[in-house]
PDB file of N, CA and C in Angstrom:
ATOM      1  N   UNK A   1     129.302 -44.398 -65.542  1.00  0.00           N
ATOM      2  CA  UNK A   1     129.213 -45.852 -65.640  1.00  0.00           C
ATOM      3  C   UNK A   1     127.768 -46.269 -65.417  1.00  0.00           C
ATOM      4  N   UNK A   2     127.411 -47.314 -66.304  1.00  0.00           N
ATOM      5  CA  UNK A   2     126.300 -47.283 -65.975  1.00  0.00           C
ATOM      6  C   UNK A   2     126.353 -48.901 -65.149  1.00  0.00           C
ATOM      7  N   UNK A   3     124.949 -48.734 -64.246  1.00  0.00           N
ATOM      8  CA  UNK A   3     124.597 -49.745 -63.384  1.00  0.00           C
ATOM      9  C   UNK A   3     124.777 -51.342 -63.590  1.00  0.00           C
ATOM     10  N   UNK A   4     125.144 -51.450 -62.982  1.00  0.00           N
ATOM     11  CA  UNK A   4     125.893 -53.345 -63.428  1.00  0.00           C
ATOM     12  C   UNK A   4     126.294 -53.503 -64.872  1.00  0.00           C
ATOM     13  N   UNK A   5     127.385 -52.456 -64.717  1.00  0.00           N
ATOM     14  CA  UNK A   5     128.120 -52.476 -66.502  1.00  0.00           C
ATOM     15  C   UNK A   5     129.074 -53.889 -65.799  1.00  0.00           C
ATOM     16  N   UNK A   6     128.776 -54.820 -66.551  1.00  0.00           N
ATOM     17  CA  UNK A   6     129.995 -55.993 -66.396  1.00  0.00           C
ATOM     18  C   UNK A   6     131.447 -55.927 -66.054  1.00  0.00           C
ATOM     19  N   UNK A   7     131.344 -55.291 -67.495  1.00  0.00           N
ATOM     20  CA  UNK A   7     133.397 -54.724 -67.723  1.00  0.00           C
ATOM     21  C   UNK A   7     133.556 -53.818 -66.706  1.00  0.00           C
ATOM     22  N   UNK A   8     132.811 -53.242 -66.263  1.00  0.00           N
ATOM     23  CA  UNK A   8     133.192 -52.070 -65.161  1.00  0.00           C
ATOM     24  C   UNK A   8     133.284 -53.042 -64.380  1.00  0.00           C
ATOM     25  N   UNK A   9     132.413 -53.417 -63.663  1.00  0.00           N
ATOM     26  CA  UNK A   9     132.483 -54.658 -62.348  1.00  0.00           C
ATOM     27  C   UNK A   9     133.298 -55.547 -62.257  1.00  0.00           C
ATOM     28  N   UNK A  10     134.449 -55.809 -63.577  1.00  0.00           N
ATOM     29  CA  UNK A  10     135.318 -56.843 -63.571  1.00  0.00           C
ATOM     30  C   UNK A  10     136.806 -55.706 -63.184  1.00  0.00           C
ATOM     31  N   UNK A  11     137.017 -54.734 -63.702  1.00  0.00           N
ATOM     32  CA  UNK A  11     137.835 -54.123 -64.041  1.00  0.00           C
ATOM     33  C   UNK A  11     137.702 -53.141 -62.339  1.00  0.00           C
ATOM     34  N   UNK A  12     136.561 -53.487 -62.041  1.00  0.00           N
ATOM     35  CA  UNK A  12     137.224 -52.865 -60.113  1.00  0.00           C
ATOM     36  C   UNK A  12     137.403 -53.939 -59.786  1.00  0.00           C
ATOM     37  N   UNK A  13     136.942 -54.886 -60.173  1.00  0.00           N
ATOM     38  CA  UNK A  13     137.713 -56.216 -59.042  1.00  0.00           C
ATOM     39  C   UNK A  13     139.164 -55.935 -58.783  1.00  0.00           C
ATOM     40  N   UNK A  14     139.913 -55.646 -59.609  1.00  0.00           N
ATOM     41  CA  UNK A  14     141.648 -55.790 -59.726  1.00  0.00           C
ATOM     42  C   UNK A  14     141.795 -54.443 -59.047  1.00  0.00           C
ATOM     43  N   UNK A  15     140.799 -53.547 -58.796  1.00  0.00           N
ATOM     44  CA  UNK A  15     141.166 -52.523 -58.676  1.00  0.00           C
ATOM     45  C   UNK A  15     141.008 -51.553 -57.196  1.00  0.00           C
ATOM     46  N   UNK A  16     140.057 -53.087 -56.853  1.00  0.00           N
ATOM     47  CA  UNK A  16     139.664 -52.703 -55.669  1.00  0.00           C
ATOM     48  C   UNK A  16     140.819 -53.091 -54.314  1.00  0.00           C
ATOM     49  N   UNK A  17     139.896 -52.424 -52.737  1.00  0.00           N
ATOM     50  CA  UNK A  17     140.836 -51.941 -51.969  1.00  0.00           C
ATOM     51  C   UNK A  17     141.171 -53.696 -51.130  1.00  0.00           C
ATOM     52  N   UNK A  18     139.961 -54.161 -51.189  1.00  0.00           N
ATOM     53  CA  UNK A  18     140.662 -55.528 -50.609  1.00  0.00           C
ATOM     54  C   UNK A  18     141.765 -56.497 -51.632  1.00  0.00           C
ATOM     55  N   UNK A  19     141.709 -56.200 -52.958  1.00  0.00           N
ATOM     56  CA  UNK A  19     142.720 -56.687 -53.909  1.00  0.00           C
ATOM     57  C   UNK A  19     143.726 -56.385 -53.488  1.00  0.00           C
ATOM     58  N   UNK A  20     143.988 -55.219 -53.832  1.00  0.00           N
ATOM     59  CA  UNK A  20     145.515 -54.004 -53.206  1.00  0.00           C
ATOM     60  C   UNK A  20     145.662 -54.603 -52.241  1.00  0.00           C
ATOM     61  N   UNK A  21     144.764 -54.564 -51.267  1.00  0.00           N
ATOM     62  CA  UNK A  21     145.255 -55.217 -49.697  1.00  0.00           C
ATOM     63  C   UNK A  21     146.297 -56.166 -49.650  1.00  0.00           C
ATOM     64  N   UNK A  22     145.582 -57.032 -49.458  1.00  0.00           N
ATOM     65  CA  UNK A  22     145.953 -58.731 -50.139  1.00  0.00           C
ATOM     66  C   UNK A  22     147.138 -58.395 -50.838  1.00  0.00           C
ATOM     67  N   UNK A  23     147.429 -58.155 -52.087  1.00  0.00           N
ATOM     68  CA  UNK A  23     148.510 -57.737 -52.782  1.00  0.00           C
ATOM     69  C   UNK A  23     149.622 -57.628 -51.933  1.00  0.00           C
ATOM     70  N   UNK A  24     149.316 -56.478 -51.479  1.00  0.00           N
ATOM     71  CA  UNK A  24     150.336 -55.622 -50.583  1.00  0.00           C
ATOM     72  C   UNK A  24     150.869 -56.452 -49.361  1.00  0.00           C
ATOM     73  N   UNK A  25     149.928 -57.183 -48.764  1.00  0.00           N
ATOM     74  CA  UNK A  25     150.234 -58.105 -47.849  1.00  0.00           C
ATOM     75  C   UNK A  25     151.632 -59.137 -48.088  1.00  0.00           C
ATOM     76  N   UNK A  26     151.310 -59.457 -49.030  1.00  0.00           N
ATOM     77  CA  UNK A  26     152.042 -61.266 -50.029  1.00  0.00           C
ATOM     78  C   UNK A  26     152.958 -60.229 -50.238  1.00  0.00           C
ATOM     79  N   UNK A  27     153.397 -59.103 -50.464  1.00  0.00           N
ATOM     80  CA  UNK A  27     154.142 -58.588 -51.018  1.00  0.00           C
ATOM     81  C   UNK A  27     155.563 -57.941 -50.495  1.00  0.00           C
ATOM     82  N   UNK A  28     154.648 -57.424 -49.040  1.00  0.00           N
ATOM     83  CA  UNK A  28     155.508 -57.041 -47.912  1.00  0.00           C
ATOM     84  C   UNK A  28     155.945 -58.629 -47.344  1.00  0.00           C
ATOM     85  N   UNK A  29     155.339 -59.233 -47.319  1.00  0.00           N
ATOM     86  CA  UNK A  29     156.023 -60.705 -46.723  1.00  0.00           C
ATOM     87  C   UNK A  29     157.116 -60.999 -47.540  1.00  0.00           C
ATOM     88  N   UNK A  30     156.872 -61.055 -48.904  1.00  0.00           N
ATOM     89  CA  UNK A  30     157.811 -61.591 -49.568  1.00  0.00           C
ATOM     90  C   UNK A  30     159.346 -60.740 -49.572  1.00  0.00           C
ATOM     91  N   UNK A  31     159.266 -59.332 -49.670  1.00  0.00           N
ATOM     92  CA  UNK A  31     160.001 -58.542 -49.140  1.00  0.00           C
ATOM     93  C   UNK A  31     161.246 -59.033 -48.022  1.00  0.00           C
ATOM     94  N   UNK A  32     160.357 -58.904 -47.011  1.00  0.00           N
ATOM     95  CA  UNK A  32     160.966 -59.197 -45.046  1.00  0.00           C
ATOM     96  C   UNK A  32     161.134 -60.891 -46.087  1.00  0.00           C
ATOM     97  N   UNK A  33     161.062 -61.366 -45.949  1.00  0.00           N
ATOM     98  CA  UNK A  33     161.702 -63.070 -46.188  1.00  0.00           C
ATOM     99  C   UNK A  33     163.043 -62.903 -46.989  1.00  0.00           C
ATOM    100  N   UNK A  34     163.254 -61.956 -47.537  1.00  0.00           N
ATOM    101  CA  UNK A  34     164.734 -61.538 -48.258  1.00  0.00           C
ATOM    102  C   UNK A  34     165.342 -61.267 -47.167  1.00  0.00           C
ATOM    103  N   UNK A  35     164.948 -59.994 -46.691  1.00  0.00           N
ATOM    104  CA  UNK A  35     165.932 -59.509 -45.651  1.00  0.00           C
ATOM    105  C   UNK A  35     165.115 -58.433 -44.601  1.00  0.00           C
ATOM    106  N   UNK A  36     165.394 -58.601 -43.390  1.00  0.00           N
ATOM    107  CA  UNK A  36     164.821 -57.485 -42.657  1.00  0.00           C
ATOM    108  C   UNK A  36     164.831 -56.148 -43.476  1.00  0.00           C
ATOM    109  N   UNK A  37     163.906 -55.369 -42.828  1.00  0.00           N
ATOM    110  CA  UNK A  37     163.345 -53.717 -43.401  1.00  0.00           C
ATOM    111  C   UNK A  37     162.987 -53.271 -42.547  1.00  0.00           C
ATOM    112  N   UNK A  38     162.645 -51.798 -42.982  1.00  0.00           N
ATOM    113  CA  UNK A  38     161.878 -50.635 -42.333  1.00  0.00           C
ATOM    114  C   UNK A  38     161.191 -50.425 -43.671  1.00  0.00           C
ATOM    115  N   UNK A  39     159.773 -49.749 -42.432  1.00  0.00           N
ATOM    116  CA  UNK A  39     158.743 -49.393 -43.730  1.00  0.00           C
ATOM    117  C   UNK A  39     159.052 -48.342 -44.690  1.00  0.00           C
ATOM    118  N   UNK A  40     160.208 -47.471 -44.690  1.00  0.00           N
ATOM    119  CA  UNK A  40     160.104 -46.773 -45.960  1.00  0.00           C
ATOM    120  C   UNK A  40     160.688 -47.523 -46.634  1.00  0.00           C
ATOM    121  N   UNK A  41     161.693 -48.266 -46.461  1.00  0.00           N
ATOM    122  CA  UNK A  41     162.814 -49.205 -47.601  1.00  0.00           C
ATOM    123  C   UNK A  41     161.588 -50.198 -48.439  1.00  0.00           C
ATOM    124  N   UNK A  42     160.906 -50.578 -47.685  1.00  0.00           N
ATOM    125  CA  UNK A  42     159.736 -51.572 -47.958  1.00  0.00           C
ATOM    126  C   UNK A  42     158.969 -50.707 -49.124  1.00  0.00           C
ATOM    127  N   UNK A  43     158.635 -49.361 -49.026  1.00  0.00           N
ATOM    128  CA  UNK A  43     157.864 -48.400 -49.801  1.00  0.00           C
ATOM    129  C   UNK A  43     158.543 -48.075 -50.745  1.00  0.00           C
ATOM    130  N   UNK A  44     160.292 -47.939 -51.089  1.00  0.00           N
ATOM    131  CA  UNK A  44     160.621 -47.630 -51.887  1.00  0.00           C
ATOM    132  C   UNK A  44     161.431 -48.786 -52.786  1.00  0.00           C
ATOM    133  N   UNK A  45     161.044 -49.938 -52.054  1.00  0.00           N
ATOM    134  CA  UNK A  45     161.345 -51.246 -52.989  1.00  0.00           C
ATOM    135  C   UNK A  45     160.133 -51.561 -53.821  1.00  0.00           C
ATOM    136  N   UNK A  46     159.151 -51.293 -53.155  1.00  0.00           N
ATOM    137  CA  UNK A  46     157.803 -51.384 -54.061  1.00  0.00           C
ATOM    138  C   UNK A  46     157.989 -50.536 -55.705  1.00  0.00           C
ATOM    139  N   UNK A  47     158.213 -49.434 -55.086  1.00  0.00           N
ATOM    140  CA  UNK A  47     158.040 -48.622 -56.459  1.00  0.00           C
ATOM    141  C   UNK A  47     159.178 -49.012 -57.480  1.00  0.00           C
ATOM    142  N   UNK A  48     160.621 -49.281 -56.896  1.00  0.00           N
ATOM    143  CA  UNK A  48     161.918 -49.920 -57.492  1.00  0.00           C
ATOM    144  C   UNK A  48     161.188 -51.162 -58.355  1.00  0.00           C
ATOM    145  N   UNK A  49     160.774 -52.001 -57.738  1.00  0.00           N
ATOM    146  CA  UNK A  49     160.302 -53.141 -58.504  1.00  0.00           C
ATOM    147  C   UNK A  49     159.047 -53.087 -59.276  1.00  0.00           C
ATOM    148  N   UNK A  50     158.347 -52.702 -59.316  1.00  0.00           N
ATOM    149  CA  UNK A  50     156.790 -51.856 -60.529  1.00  0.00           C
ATOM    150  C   UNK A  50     157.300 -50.911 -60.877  1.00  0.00           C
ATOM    151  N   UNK A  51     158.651 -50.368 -61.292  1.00  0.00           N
ATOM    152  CA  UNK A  51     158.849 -49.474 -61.757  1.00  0.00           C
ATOM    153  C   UNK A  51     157.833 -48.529 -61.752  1.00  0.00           C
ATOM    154  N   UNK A  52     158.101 -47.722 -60.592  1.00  0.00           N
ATOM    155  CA  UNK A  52     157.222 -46.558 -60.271  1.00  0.00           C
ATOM    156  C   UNK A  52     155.545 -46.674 -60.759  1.00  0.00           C
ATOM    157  N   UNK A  53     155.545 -48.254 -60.953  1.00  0.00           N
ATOM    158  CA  UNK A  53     154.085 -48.176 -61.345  1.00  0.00           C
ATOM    159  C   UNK A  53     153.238 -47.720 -59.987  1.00  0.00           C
ATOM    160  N   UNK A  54     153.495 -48.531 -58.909  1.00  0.00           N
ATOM    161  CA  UNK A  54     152.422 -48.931 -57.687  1.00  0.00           C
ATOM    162  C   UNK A  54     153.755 -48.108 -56.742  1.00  0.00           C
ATOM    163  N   UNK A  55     152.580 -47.084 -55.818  1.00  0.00           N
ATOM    164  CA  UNK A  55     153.751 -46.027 -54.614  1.00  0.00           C
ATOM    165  C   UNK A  55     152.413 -46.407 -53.804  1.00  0.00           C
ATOM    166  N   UNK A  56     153.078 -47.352 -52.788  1.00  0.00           N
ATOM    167  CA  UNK A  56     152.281 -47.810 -51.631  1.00  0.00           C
ATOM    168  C   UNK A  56     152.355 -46.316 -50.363  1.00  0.00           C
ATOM    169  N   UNK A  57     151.393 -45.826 -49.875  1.00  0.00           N
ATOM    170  CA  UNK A  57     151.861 -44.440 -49.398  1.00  0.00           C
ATOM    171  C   UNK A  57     151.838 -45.289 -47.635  1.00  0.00           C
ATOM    172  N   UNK A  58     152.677 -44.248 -46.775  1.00  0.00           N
ATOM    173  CA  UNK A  58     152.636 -44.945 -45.883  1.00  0.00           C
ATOM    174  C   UNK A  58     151.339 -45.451 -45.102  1.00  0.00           C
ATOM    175  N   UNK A  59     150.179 -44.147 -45.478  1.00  0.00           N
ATOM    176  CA  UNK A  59     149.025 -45.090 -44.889  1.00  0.00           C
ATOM    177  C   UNK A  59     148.269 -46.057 -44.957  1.00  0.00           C
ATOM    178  N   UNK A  60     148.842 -47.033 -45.867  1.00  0.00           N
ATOM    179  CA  UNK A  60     148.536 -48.544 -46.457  1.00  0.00           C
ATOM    180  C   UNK A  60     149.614 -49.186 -46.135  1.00  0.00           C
ATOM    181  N   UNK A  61     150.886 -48.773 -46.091  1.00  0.00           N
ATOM    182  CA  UNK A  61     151.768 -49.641 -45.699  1.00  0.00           C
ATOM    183  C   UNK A  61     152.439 -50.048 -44.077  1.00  0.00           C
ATOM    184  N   UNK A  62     152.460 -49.295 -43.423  1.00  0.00           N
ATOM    185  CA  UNK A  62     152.185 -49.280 -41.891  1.00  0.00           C
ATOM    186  C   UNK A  62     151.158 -49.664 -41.040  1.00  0.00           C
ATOM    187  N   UNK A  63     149.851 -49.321 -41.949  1.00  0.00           N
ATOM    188  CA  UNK A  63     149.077 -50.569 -41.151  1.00  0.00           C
ATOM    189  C   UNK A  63     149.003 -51.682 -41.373  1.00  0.00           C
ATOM    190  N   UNK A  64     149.117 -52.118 -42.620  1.00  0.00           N
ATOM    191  CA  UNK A  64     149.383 -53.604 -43.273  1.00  0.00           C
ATOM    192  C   UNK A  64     150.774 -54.280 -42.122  1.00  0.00           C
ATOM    193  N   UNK A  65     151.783 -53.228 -41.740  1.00  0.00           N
ATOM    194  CA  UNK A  65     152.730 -53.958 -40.971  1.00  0.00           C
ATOM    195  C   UNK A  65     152.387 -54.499 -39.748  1.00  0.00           C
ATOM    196  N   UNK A  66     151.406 -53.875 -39.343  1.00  0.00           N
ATOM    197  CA  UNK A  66     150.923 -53.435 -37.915  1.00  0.00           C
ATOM    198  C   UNK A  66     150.029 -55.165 -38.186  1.00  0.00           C
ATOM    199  N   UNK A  67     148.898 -55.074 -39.081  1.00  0.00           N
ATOM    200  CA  UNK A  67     148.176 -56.209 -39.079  1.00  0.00           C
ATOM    201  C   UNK A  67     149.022 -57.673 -39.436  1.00  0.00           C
ATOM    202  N   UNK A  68     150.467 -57.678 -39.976  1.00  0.00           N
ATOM    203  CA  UNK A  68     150.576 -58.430 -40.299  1.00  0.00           C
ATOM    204  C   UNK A  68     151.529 -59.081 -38.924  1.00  0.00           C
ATOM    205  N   UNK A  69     151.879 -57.642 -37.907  1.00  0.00           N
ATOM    206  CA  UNK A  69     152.385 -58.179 -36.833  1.00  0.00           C
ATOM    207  C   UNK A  69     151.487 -58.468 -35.757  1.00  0.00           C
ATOM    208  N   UNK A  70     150.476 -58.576 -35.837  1.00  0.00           N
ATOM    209  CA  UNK A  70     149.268 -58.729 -35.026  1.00  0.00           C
ATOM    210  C   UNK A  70     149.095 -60.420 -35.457  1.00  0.00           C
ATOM    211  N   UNK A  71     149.015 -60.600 -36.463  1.00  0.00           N
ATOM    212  CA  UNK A  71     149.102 -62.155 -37.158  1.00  0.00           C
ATOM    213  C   UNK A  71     150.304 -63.125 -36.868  1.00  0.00           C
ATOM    214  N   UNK A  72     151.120 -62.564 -36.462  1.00  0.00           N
ATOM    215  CA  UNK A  72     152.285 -63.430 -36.237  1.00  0.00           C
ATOM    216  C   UNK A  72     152.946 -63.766 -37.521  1.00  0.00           C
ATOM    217  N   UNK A  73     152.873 -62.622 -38.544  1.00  0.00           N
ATOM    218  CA  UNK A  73     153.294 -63.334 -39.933  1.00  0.00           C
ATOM    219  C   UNK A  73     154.917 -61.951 -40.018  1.00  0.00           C
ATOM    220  N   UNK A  74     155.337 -61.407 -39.383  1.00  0.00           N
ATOM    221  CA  UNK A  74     156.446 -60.518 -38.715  1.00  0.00           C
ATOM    222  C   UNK A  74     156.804 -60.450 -37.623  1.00  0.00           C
ATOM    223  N   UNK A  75     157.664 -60.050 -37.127  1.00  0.00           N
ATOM    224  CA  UNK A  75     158.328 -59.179 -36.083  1.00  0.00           C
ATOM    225  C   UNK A  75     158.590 -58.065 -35.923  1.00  0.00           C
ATOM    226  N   UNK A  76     158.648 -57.297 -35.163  1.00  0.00           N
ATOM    227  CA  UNK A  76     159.661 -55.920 -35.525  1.00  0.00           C
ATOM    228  C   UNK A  76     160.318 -55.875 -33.946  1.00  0.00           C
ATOM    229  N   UNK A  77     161.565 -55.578 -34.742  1.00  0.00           N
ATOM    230  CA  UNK A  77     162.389 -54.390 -33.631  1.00  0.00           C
ATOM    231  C   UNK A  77     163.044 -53.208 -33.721  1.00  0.00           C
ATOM    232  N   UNK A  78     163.259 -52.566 -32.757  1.00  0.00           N
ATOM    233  CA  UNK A  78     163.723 -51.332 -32.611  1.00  0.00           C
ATOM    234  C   UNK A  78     165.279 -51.453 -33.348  1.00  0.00           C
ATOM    235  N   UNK A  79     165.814 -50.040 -34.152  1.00  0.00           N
ATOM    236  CA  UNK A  79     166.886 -49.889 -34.525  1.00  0.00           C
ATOM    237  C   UNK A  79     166.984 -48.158 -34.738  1.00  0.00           C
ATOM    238  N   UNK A  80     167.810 -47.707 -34.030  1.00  0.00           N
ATOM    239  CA  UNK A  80     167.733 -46.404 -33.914  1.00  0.00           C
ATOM    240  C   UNK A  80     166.087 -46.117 -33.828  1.00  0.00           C
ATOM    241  N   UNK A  81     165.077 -45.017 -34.347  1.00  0.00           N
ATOM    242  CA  UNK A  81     164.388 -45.035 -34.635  1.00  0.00           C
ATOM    243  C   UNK A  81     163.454 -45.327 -35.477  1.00  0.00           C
ATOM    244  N   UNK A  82     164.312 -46.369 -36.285  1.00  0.00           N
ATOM    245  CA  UNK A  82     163.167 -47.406 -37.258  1.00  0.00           C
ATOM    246  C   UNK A  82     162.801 -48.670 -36.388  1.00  0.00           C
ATOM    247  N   UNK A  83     161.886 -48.828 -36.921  1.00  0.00           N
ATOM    248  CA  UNK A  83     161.577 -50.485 -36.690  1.00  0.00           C
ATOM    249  C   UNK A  83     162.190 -51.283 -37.701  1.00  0.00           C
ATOM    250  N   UNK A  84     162.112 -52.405 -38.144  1.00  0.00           N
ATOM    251  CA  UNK A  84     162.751 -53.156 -38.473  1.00  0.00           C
ATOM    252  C   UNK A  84     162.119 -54.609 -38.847  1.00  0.00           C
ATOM    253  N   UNK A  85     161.049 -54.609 -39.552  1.00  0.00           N
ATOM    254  CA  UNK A  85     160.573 -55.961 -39.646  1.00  0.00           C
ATOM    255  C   UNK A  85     160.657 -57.089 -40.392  1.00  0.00           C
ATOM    256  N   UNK A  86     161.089 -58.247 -39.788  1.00  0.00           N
ATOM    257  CA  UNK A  86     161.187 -59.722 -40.661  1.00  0.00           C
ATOM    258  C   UNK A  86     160.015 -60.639 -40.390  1.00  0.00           C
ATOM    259  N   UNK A  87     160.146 -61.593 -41.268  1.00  0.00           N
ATOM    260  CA  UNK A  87     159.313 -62.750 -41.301  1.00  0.00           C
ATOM    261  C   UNK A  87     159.044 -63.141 -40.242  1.00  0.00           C
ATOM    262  N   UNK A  88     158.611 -64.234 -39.988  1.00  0.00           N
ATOM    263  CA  UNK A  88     158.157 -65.353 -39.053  1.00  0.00           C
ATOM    264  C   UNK A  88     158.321 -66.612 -39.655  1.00  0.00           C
ATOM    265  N   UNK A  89     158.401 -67.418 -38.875  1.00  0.00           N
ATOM    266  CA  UNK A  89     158.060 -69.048 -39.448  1.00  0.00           C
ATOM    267  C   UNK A  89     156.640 -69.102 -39.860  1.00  0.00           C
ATOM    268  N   UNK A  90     155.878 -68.871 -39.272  1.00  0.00           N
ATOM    269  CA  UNK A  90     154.094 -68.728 -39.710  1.00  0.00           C
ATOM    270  C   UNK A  90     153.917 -67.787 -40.682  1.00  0.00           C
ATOM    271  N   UNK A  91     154.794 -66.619 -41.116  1.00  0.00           N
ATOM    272  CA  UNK A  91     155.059 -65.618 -42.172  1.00  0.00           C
ATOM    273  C   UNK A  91     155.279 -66.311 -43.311  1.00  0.00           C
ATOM    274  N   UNK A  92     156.878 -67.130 -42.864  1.00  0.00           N
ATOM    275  CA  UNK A  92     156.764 -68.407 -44.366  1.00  0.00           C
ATOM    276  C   UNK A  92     155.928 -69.117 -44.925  1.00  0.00           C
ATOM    277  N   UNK A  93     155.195 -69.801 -43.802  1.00  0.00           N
ATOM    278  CA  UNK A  93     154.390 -70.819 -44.360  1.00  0.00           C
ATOM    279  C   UNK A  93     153.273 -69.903 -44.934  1.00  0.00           C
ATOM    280  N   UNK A  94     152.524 -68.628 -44.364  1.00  0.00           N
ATOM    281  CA  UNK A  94     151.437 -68.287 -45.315  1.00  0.00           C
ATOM    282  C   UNK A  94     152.076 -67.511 -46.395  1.00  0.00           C
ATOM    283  N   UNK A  95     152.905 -66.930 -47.006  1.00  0.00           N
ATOM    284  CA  UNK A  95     153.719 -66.444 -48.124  1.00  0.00           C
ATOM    285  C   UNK A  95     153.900 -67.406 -48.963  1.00  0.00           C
ATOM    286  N   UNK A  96     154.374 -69.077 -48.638  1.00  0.00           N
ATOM    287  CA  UNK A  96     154.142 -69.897 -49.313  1.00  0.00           C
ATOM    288  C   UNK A  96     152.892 -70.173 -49.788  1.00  0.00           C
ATOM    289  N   UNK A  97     151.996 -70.627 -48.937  1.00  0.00           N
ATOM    290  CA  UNK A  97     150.673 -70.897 -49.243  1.00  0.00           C
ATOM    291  C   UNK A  97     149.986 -69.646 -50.417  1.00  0.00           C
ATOM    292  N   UNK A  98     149.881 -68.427 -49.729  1.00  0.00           N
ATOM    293  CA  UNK A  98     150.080 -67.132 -51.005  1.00  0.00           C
ATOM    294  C   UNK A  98     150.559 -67.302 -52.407  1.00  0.00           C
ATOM    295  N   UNK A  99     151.725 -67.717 -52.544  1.00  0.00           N
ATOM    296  CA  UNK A  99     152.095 -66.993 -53.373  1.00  0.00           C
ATOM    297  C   UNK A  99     152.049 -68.569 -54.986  1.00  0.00           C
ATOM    298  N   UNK A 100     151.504 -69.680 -54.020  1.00  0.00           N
ATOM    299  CA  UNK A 100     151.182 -70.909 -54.354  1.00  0.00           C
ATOM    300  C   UNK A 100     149.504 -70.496 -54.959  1.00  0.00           C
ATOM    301  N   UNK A 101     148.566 -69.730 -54.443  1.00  0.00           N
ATOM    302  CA  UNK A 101     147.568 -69.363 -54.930  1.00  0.00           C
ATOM    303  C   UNK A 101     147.730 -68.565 -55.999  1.00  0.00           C
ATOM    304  N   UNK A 102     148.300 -67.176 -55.891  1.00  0.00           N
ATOM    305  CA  UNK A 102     148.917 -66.560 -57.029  1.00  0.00           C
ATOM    306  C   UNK A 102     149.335 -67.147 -58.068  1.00  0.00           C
ATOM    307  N   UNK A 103     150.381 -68.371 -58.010  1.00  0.00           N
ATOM    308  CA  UNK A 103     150.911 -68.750 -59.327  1.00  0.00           C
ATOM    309  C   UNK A 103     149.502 -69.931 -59.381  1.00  0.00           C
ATOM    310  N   UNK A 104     148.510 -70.129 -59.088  1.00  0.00           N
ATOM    311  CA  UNK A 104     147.344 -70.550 -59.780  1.00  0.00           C
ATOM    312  C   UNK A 104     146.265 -69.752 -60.212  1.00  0.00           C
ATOM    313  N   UNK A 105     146.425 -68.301 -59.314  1.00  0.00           N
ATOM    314  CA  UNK A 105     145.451 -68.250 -60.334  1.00  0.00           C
ATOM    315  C   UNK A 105     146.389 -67.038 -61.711  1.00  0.00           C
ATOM    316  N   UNK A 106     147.429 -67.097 -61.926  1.00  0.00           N
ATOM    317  CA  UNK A 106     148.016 -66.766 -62.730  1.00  0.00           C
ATOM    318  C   UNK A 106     147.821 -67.751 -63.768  1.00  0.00           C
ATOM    319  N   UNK A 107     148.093 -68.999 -63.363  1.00  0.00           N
ATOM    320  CA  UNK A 107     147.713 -69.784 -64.896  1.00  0.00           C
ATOM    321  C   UNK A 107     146.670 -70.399 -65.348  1.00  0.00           C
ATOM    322  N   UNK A 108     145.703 -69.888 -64.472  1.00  0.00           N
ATOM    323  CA  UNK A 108     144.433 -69.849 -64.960  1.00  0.00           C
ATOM    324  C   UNK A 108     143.986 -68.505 -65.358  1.00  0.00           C
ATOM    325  N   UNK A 109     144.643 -67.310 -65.250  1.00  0.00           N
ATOM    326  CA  UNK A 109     144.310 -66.036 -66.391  1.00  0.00           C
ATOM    327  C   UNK A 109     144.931 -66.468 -67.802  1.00  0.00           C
ATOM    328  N   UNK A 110     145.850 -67.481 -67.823  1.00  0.00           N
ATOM    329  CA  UNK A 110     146.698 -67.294 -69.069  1.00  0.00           C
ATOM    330  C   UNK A 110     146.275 -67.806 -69.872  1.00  0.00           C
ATOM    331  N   UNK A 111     145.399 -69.162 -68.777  1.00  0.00           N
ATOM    332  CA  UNK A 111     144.561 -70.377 -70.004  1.00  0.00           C
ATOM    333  C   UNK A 111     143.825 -69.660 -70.452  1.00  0.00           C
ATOM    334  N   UNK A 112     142.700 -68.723 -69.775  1.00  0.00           N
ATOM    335  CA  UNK A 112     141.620 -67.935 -70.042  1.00  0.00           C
ATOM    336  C   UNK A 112     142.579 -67.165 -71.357  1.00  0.00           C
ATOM    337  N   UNK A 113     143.480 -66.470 -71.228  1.00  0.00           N
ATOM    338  CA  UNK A 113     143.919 -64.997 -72.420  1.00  0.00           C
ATOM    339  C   UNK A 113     144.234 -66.361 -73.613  1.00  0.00           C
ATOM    340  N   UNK A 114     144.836 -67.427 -73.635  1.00  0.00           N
ATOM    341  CA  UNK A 114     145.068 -68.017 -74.462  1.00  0.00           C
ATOM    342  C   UNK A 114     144.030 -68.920 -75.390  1.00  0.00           C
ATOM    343  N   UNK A 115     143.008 -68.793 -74.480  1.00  0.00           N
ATOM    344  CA  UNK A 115     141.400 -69.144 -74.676  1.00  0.00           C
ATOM    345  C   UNK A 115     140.978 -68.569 -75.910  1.00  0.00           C
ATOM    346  N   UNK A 116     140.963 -67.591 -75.188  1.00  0.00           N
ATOM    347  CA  UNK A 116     140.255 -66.300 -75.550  1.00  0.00           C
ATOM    348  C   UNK A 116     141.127 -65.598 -77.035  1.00  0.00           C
ATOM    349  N   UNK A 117     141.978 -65.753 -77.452  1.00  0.00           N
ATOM    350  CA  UNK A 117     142.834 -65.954 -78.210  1.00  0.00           C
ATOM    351  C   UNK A 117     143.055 -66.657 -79.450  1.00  0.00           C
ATOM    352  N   UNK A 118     142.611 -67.751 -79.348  1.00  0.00           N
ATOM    353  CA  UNK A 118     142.352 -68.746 -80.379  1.00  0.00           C
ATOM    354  C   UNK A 118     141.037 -68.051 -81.422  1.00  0.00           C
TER     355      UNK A 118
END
């Protein structure tokens, strides 16, 4: 690649690790707001729903739980030897707020592809 190739620099944006992050965050929230989990059910709903596109491995997904229970945006409790984590009320409201950004800037990629299109 060469040095400040554009398309390269656009094409790690999506690809990069604070994207995924983020992602993964809104994602596991949205998850636990269905129904309590444990982090493998959480790991293997991921791949269920991206159809085996995206396999969150546990060392992205356990700490993301960890930070997101540090935030007050989960809970967890003990169940046999899983944990078990749900939402929060402060979980809702930023999943809302999330996922309210998402569907903007979703339709502002679309204006752009439909732009771009014409």
């Amino acid at each position: 690649m060469a040095q400040g190739d554009p398309i390269e620099e656009l094409r790690q944006t999506f690809s990069s690790r604070s994207f995924r992050s983020g992602f993964l965050k809104i994602t596991i929230l949205r998850l636990v707001s269905e129904r309590p989990m444990h982090g493998y059910a959480i790991m293997k709903e991921i791949e269920r729903l991206t159809r085996m596109n995206w396999k969150p491995s546990p060392g992205s997904v356990y700490p993301t739980l960890r930070d997101l229970q540090a935030l007050d945006l989960v809970t967890s409790r003990e169940e046999g030897r899983k944990l078990i984590y749900e939402i929060t009320p402060r979980g809702s409201e930023a999943l809302t707020a999330a996922l309210d950004r998402v569907r903007e800037g979703i339709e502002m990629l679309q204006n752009l592809i439909e732009y771009q299109a014409e």
